[in-house]
C-alpha atoms as a PDB file:
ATOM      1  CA  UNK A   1     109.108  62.305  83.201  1.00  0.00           C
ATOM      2  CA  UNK A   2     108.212  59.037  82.923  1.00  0.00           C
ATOM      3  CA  UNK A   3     110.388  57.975  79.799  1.00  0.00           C
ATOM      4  CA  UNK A   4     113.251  59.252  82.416  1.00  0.00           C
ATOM      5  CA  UNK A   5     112.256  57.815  85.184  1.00  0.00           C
ATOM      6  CA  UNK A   6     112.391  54.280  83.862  1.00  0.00           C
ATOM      7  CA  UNK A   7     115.623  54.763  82.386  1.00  0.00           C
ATOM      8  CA  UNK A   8     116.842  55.960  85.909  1.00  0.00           C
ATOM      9  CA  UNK A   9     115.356  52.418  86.849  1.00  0.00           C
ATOM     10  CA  UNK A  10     117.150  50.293  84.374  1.00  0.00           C
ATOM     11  CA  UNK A  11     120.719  52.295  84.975  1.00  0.00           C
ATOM     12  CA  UNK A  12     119.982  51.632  88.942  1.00  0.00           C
ATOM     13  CA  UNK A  13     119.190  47.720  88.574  1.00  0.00           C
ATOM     14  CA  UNK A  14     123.693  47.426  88.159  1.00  0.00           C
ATOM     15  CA  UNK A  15     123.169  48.524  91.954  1.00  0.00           C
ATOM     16  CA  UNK A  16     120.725  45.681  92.772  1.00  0.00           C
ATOM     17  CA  UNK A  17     124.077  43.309  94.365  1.00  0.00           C
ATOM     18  CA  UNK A  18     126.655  45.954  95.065  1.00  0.00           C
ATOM     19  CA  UNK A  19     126.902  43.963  98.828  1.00  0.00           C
ATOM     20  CA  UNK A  20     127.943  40.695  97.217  1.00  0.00           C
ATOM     21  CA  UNK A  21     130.555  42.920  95.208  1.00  0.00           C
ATOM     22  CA  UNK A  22     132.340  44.493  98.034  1.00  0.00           C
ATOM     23  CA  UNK A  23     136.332  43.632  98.148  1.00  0.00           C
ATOM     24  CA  UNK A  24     137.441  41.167 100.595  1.00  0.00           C
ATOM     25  CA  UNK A  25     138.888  44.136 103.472  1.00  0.00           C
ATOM     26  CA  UNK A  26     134.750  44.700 103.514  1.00  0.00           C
ATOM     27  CA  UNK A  27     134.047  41.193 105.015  1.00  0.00           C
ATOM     28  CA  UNK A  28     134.920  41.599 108.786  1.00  0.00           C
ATOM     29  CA  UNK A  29     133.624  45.056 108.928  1.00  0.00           C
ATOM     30  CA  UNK A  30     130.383  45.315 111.336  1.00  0.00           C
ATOM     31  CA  UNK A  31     127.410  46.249 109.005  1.00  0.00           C
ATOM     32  CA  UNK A  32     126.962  49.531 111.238  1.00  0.00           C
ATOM     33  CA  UNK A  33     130.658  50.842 110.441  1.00  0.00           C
ATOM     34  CA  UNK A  34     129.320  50.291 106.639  1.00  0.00           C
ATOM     35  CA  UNK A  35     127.931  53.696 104.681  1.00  0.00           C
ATOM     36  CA  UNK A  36     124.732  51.921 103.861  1.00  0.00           C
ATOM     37  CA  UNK A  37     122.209  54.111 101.047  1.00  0.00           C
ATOM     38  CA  UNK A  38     118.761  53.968 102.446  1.00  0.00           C
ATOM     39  CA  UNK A  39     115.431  55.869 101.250  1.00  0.00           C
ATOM     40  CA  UNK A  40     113.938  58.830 103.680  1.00  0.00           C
ATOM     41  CA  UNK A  41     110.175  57.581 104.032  1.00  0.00           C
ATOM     42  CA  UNK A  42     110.386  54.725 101.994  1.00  0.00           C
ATOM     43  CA  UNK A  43     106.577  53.767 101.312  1.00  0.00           C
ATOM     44  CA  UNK A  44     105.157  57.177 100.025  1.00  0.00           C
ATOM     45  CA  UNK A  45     105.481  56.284  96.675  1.00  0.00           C
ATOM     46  CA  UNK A  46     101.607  54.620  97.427  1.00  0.00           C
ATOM     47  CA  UNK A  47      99.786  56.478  99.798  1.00  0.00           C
ATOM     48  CA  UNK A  48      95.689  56.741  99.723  1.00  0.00           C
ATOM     49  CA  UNK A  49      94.848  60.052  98.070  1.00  0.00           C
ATOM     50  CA  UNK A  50      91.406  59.407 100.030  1.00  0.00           C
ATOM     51  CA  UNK A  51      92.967  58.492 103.629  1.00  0.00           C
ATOM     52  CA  UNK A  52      92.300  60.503 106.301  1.00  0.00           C
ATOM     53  CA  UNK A  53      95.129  62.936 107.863  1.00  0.00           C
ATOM     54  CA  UNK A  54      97.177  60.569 110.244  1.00  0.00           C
ATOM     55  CA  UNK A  55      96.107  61.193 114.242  1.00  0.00           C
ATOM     56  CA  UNK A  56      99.777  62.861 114.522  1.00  0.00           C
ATOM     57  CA  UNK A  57      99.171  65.367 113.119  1.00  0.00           C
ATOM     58  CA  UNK A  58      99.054  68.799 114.296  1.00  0.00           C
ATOM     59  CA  UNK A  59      95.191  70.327 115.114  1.00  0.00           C
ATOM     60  CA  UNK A  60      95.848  72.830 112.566  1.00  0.00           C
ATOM     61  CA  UNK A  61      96.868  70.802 109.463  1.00  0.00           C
ATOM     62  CA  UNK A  62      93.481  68.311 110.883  1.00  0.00           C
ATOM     63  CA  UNK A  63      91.240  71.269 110.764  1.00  0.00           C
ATOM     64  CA  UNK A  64      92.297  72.900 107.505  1.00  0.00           C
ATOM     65  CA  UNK A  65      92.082  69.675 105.973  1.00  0.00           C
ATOM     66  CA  UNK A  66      88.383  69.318 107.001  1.00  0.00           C
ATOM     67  CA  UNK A  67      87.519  72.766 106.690  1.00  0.00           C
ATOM     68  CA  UNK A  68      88.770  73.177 102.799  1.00  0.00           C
ATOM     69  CA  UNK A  69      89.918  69.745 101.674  1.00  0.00           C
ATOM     70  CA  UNK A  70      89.692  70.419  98.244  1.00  0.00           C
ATOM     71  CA  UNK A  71      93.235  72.993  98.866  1.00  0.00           C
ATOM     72  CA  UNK A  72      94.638  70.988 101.552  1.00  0.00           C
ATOM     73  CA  UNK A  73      95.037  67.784 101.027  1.00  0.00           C
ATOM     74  CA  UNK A  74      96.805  68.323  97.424  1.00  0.00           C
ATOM     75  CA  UNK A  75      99.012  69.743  99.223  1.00  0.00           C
ATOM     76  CA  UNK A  76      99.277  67.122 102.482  1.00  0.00           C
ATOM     77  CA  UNK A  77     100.210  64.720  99.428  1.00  0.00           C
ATOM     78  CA  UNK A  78     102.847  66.842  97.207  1.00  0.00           C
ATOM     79  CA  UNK A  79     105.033  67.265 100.745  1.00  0.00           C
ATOM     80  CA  UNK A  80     103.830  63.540 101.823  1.00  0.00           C
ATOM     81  CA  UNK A  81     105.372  62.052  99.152  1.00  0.00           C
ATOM     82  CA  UNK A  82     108.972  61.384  99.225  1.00  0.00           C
ATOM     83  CA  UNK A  83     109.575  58.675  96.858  1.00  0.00           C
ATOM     84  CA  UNK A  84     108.559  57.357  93.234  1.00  0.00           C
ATOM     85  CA  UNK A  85     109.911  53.908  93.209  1.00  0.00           C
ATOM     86  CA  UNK A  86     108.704  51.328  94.924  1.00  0.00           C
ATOM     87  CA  UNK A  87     110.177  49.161  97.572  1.00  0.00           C
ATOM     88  CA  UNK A  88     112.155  46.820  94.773  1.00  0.00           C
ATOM     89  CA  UNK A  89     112.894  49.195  93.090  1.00  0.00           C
ATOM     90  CA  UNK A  90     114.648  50.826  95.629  1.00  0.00           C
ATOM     91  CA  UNK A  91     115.677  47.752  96.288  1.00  0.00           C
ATOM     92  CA  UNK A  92     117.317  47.125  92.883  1.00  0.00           C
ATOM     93  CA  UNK A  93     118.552  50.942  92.867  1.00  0.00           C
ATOM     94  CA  UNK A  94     120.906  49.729  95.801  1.00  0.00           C
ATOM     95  CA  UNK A  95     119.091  50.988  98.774  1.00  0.00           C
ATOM     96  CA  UNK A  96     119.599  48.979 101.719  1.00  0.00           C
ATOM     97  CA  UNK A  97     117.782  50.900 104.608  1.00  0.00           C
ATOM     98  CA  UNK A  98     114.399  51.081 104.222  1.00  0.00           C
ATOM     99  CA  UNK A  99     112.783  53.889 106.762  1.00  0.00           C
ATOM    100  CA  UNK A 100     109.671  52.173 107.214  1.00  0.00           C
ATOM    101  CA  UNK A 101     107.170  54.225 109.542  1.00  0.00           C
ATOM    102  CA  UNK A 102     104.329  51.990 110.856  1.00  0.00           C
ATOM    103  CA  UNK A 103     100.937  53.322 111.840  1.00  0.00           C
ATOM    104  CA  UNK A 104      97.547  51.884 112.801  1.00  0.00           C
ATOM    105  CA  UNK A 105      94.101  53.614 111.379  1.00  0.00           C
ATOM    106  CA  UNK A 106      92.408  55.609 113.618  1.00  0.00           C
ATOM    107  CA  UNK A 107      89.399  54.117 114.214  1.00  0.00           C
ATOM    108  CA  UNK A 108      89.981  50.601 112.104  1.00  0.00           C
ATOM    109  CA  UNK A 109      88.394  47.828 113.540  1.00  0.00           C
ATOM    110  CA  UNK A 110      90.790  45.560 111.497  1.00  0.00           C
ATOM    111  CA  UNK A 111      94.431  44.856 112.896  1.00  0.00           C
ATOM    112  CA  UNK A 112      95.933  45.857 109.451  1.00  0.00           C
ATOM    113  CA  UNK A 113      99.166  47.515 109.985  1.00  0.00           C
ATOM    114  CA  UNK A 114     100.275  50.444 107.728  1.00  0.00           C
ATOM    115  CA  UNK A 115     102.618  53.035 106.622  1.00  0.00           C
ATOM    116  CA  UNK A 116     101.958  56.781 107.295  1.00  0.00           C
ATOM    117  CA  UNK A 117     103.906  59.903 106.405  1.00  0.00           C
ATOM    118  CA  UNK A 118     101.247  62.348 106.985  1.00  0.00           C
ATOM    119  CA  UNK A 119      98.348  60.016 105.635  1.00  0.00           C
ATOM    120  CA  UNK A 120      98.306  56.254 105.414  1.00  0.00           C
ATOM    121  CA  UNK A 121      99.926  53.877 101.959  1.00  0.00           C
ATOM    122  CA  UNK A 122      97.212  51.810 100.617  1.00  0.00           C
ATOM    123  CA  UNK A 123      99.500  48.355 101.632  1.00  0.00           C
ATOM    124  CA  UNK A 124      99.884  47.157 104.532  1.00  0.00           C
ATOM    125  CA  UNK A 125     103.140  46.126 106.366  1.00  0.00           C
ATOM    126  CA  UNK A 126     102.395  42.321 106.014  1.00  0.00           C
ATOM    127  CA  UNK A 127     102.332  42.788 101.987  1.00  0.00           C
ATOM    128  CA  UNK A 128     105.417  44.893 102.034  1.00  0.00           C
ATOM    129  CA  UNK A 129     107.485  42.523 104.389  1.00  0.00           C
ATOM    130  CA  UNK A 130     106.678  39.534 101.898  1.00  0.00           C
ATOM    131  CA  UNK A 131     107.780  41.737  98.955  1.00  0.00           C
ATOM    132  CA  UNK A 132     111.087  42.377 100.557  1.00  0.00           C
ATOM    133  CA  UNK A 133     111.636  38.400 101.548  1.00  0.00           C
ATOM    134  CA  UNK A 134     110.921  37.520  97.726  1.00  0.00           C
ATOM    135  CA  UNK A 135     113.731  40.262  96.819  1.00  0.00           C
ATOM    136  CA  UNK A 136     116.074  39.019  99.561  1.00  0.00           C
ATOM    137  CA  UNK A 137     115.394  35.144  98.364  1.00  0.00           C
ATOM    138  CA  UNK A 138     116.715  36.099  95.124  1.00  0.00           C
ATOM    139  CA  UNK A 139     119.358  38.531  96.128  1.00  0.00           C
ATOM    140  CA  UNK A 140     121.421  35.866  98.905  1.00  0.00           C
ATOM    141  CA  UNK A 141     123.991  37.998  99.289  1.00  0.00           C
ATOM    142  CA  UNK A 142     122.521  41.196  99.811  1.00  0.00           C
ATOM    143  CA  UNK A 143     121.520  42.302 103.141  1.00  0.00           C
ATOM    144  CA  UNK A 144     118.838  44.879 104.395  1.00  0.00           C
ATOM    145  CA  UNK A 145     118.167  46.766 107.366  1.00  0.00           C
ATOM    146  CA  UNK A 146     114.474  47.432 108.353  1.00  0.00           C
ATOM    147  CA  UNK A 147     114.332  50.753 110.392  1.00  0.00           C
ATOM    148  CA  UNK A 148     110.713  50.439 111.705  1.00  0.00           C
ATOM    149  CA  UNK A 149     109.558  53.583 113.892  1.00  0.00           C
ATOM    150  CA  UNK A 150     106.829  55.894 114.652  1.00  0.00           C
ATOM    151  CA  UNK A 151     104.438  53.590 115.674  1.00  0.00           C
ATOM    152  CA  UNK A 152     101.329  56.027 115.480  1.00  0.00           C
ATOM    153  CA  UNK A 153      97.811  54.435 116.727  1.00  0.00           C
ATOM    154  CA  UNK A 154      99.901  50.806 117.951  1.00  0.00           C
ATOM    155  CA  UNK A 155      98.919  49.016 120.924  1.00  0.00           C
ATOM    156  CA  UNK A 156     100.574  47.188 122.612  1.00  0.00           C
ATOM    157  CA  UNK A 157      98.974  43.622 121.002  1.00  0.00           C
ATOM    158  CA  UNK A 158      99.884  45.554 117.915  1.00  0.00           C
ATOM    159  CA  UNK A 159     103.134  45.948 118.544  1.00  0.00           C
ATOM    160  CA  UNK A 160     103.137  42.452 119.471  1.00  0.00           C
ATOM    161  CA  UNK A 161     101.650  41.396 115.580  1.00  0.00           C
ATOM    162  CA  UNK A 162     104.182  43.526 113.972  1.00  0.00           C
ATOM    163  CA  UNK A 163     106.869  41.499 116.026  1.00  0.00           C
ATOM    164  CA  UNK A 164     105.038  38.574 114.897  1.00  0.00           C
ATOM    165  CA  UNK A 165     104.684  39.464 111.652  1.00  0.00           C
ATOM    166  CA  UNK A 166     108.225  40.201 111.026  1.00  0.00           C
ATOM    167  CA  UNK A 167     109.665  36.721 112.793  1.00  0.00           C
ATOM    168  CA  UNK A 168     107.261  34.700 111.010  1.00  0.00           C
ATOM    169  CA  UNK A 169     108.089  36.091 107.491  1.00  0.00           C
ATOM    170  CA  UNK A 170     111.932  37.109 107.708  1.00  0.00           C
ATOM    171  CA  UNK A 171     112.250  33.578 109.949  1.00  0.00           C
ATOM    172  CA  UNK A 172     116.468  32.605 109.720  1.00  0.00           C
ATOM    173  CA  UNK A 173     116.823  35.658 107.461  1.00  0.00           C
ATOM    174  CA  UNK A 174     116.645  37.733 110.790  1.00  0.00           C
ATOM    175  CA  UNK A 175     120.310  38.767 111.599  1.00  0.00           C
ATOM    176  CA  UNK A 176     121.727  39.528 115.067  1.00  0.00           C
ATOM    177  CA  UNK A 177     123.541  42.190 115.858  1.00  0.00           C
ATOM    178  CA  UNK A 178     127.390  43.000 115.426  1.00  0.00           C
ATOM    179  CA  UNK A 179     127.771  40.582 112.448  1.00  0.00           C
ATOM    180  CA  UNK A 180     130.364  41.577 110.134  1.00  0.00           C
ATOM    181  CA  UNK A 181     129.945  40.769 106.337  1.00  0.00           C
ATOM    182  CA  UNK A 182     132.322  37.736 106.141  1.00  0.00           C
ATOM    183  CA  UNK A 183     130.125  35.918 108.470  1.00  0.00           C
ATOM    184  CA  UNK A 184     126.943  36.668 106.749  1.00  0.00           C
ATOM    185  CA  UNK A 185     127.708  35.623 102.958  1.00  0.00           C
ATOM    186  CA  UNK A 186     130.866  32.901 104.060  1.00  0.00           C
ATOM    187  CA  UNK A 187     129.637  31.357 107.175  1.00  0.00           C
ATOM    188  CA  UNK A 188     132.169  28.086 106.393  1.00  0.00           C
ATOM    189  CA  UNK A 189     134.881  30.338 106.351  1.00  0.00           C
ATOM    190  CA  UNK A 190     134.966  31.147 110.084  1.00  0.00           C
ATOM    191  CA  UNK A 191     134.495  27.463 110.697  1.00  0.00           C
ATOM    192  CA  UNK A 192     137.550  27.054 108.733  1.00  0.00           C
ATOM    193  CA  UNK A 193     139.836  29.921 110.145  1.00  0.00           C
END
């Protein structure tokens, strides 16, 4: 499997600037009239085989979990886990809408923010949104959409830090809506039309 899967990764890095590539008709097209490939719960590829079952969960899958964890959670994982590459590699592979789902540990004292599809990732949000920036810094031209939902365990001063988090990081890489392709990669151009 392996041997495969890194030759799956080294065929997908061609997709890594597809965006920059598209023909010139592409360019005043809003980005959400665009067929964009994105990755179904992005982060699974690294959740905590020792985390605890996220709080959304249903009572039953909670109480089978504690009751015979040594079945259970094997199993939580196998369906948990949705992808093998990670985000830049997904990245490189052409995706360009990552599903991120955003969670809080229950009872975490800290104000880390995570990723949960069933149980928690071992990185948090912060690490992940620098990761992407470093891949967007050296991909100009390429543009990705961040679908953050769920929420599970946020407060509302989370919330707040995630917001935070995201403007301080992304800064003038944050796009505003109904922006069509020619005005992202050839801003000059509509000055000069």
């Amino acid at each position: 499997m392996e041997g495969r899967l890194q030759t799956s990764i080294h065929v997908c890095r061609e997709n890594g600037q597809w965006m920059s590539r598209l023909p010139e008709k592409l360019w005043d097209i809003p980005l959400y009239n665009l067929a964009l490939p994105g990755s179904h719960d992005t982060m699974t590829y690294c959740l905590d085989e020792t985390s605890a079952v996220s709080g959304n969960e249903s009572k039953l899958v909670k109480f089978l979990n504690k009751c015979i964890p040594c079945i259970v959670h094997p199993i939580i994982m196998k369906w948990s886990t949705t992808q093998e590459l990670t985000v830049t590699e997904q990245l490189e592979a052409g995706v360009r809408y990552l599903d991120f789902r955003i969670a809080h540990k229950a009872n975490d004292p800290s104000m880390n923010l995570y990723f949960v599809h069933m149980v928690y990732t071992i990185v948090t949000v912060q690490d992940i949104l620098w990761e992407v920036l470093r891949w967007l810094e050296t991909h100009p031209q390429e543009v990705v959409i961040l679908a953050c939902r769920n929420f599970d365990g946020l407060t509302r001063k989370l919330h707040c830090l995630l917001i935070a988090y995201i403007k301080e990081i992304f800064q003038c890489k944050l796009c505003p809506r109904n922006v069509s392709m020619r005005s992202l990669f050839f801003p000059k151009y509509d000055i000069l039309r």
